[in-house]
N, C-alpha and C. Protein backbone atom coordinates (compact mmCIF):
# COMPACT_ATOMS: atom_id res chain seq x y z
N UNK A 1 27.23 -123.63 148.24
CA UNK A 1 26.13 -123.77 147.31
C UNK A 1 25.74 -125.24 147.21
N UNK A 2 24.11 -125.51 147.36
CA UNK A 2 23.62 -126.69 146.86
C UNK A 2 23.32 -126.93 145.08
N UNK A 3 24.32 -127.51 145.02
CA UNK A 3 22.94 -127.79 143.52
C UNK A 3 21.53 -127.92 143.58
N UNK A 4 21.23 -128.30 144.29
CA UNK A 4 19.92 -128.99 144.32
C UNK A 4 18.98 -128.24 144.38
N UNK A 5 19.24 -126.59 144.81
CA UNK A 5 18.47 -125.61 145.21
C UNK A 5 18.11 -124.63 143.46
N UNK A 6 19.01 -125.78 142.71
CA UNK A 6 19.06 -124.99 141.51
C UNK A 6 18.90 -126.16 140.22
N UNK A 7 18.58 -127.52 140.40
CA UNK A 7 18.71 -128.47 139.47
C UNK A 7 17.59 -129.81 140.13
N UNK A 8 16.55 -130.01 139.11
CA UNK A 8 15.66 -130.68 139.55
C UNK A 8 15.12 -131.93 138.69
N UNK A 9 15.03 -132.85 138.89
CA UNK A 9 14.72 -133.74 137.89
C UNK A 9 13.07 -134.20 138.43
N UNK A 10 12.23 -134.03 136.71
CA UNK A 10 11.09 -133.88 136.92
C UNK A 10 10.36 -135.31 135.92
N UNK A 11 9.98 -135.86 135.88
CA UNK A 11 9.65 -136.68 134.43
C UNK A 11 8.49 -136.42 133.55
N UNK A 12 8.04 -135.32 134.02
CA UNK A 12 7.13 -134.73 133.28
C UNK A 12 7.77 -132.84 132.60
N UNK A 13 8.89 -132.96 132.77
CA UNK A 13 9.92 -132.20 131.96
C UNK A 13 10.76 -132.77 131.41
N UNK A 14 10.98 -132.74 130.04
CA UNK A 14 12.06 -133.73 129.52
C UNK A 14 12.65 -134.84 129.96
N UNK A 15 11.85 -135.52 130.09
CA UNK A 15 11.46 -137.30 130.53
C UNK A 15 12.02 -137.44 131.59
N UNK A 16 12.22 -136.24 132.62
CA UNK A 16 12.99 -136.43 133.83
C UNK A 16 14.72 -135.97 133.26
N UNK A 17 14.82 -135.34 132.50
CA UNK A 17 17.04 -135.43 132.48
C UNK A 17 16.26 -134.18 133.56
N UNK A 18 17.89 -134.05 134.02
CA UNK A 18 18.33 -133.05 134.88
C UNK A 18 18.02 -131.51 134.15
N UNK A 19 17.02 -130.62 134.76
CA UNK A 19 17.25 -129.21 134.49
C UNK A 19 17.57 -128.15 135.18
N UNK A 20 17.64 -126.90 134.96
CA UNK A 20 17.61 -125.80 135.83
C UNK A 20 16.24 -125.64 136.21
N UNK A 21 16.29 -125.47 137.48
CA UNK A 21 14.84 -125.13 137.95
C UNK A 21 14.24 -124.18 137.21
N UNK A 22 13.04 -124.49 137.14
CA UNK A 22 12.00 -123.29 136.50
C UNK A 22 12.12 -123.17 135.08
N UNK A 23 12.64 -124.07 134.43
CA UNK A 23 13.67 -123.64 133.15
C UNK A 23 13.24 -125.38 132.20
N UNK A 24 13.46 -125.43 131.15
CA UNK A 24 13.60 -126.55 130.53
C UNK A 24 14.39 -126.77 129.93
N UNK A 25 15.85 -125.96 130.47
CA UNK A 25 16.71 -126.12 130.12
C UNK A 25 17.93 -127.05 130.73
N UNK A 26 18.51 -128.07 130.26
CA UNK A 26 19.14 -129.47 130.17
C UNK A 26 20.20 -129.13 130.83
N UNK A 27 20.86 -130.10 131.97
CA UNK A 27 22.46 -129.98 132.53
C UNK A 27 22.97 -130.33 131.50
N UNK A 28 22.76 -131.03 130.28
CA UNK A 28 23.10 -131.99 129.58
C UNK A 28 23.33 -131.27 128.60
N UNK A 29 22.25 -130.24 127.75
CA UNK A 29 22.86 -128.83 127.07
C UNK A 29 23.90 -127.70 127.43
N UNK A 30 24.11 -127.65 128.21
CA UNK A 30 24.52 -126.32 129.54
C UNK A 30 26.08 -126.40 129.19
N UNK A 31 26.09 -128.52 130.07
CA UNK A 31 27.78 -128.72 130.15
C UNK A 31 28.02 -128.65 128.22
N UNK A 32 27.03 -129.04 127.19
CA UNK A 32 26.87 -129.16 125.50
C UNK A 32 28.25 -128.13 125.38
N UNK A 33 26.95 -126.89 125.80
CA UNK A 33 27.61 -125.41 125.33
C UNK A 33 28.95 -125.13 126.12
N UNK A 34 29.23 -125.46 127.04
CA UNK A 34 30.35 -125.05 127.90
C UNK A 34 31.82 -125.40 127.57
N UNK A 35 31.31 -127.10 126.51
CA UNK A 35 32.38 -127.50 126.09
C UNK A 35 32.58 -127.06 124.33
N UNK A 36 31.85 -126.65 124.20
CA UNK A 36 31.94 -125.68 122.60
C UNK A 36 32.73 -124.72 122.75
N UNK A 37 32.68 -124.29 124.15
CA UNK A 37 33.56 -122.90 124.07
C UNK A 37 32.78 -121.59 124.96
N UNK A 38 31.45 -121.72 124.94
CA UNK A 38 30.54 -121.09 125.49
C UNK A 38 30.99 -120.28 127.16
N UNK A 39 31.18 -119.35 127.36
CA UNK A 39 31.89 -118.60 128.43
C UNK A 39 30.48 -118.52 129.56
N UNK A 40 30.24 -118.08 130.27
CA UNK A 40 28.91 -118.00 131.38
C UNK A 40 28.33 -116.77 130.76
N UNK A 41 29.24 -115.88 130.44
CA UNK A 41 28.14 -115.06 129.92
C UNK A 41 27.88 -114.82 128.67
N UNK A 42 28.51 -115.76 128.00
CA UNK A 42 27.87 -116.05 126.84
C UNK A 42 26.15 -116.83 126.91
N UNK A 43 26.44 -117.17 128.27
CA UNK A 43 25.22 -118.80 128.13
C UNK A 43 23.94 -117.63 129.11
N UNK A 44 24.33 -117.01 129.73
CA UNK A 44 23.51 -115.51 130.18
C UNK A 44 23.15 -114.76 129.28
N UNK A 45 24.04 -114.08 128.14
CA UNK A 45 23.27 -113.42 127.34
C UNK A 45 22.30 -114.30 126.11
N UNK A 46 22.66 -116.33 126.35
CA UNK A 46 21.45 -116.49 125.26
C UNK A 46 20.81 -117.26 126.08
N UNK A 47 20.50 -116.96 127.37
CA UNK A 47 19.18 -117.46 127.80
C UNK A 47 19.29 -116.30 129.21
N UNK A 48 18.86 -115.37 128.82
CA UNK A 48 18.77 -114.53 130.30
C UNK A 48 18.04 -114.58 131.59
N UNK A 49 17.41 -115.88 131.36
CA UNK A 49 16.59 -115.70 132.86
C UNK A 49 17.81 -116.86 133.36
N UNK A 50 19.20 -117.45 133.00
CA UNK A 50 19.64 -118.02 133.76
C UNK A 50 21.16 -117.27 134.55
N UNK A 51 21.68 -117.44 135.44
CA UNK A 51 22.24 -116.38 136.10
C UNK A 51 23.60 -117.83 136.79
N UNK A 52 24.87 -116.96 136.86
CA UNK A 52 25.82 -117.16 137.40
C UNK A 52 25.87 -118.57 138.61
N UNK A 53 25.00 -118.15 139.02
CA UNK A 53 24.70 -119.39 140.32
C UNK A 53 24.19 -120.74 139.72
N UNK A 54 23.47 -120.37 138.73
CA UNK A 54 22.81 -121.48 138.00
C UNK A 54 23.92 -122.36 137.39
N UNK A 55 24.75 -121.87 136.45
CA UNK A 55 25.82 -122.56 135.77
C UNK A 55 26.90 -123.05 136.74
N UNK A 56 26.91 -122.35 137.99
CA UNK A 56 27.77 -123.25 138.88
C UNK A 56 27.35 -124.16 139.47
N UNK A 57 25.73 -124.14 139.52
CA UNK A 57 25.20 -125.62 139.79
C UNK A 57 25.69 -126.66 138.70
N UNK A 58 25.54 -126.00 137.95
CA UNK A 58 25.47 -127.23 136.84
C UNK A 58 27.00 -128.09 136.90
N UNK A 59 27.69 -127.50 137.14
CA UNK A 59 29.24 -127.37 137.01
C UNK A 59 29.48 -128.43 138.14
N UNK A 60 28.95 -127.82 139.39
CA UNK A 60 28.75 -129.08 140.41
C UNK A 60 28.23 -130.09 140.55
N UNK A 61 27.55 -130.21 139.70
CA UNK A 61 26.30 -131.30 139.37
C UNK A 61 26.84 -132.52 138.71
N UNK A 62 27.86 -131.63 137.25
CA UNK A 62 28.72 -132.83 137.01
C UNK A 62 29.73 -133.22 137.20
């Protein structure tokens, strides 16, 4: 797996931080929730358009 195929930095999306593609959602929230306690499918059932592959980008990312 690439991250990259899944994490894009834009600066006309949240001033450029790192997101999930298609998404405006933050590596920077993701790893937030992950270290709260947040399980993958916890972070799937509160944002469902993001999926398994996605959070292992993120995971690789940091």
């Amino acid at each position: 797996m690439n991250y990259k195929d899944y994490i894009v930095s834009d600066h006309r999306v949240l001033l450029g931080k790192p997101v999930i593609k298609g998404t405006r959602l933050s590596v920077e929230m993701i790893l937030r929730k992950l270290g709260e306690g947040a399980t993958t499918a916890d972070l799937i059932a509160m944002y469902p358009h993001l999926d398994k592959e996605s959070i292992q980008a993120v995971l690789q990312y940091s």
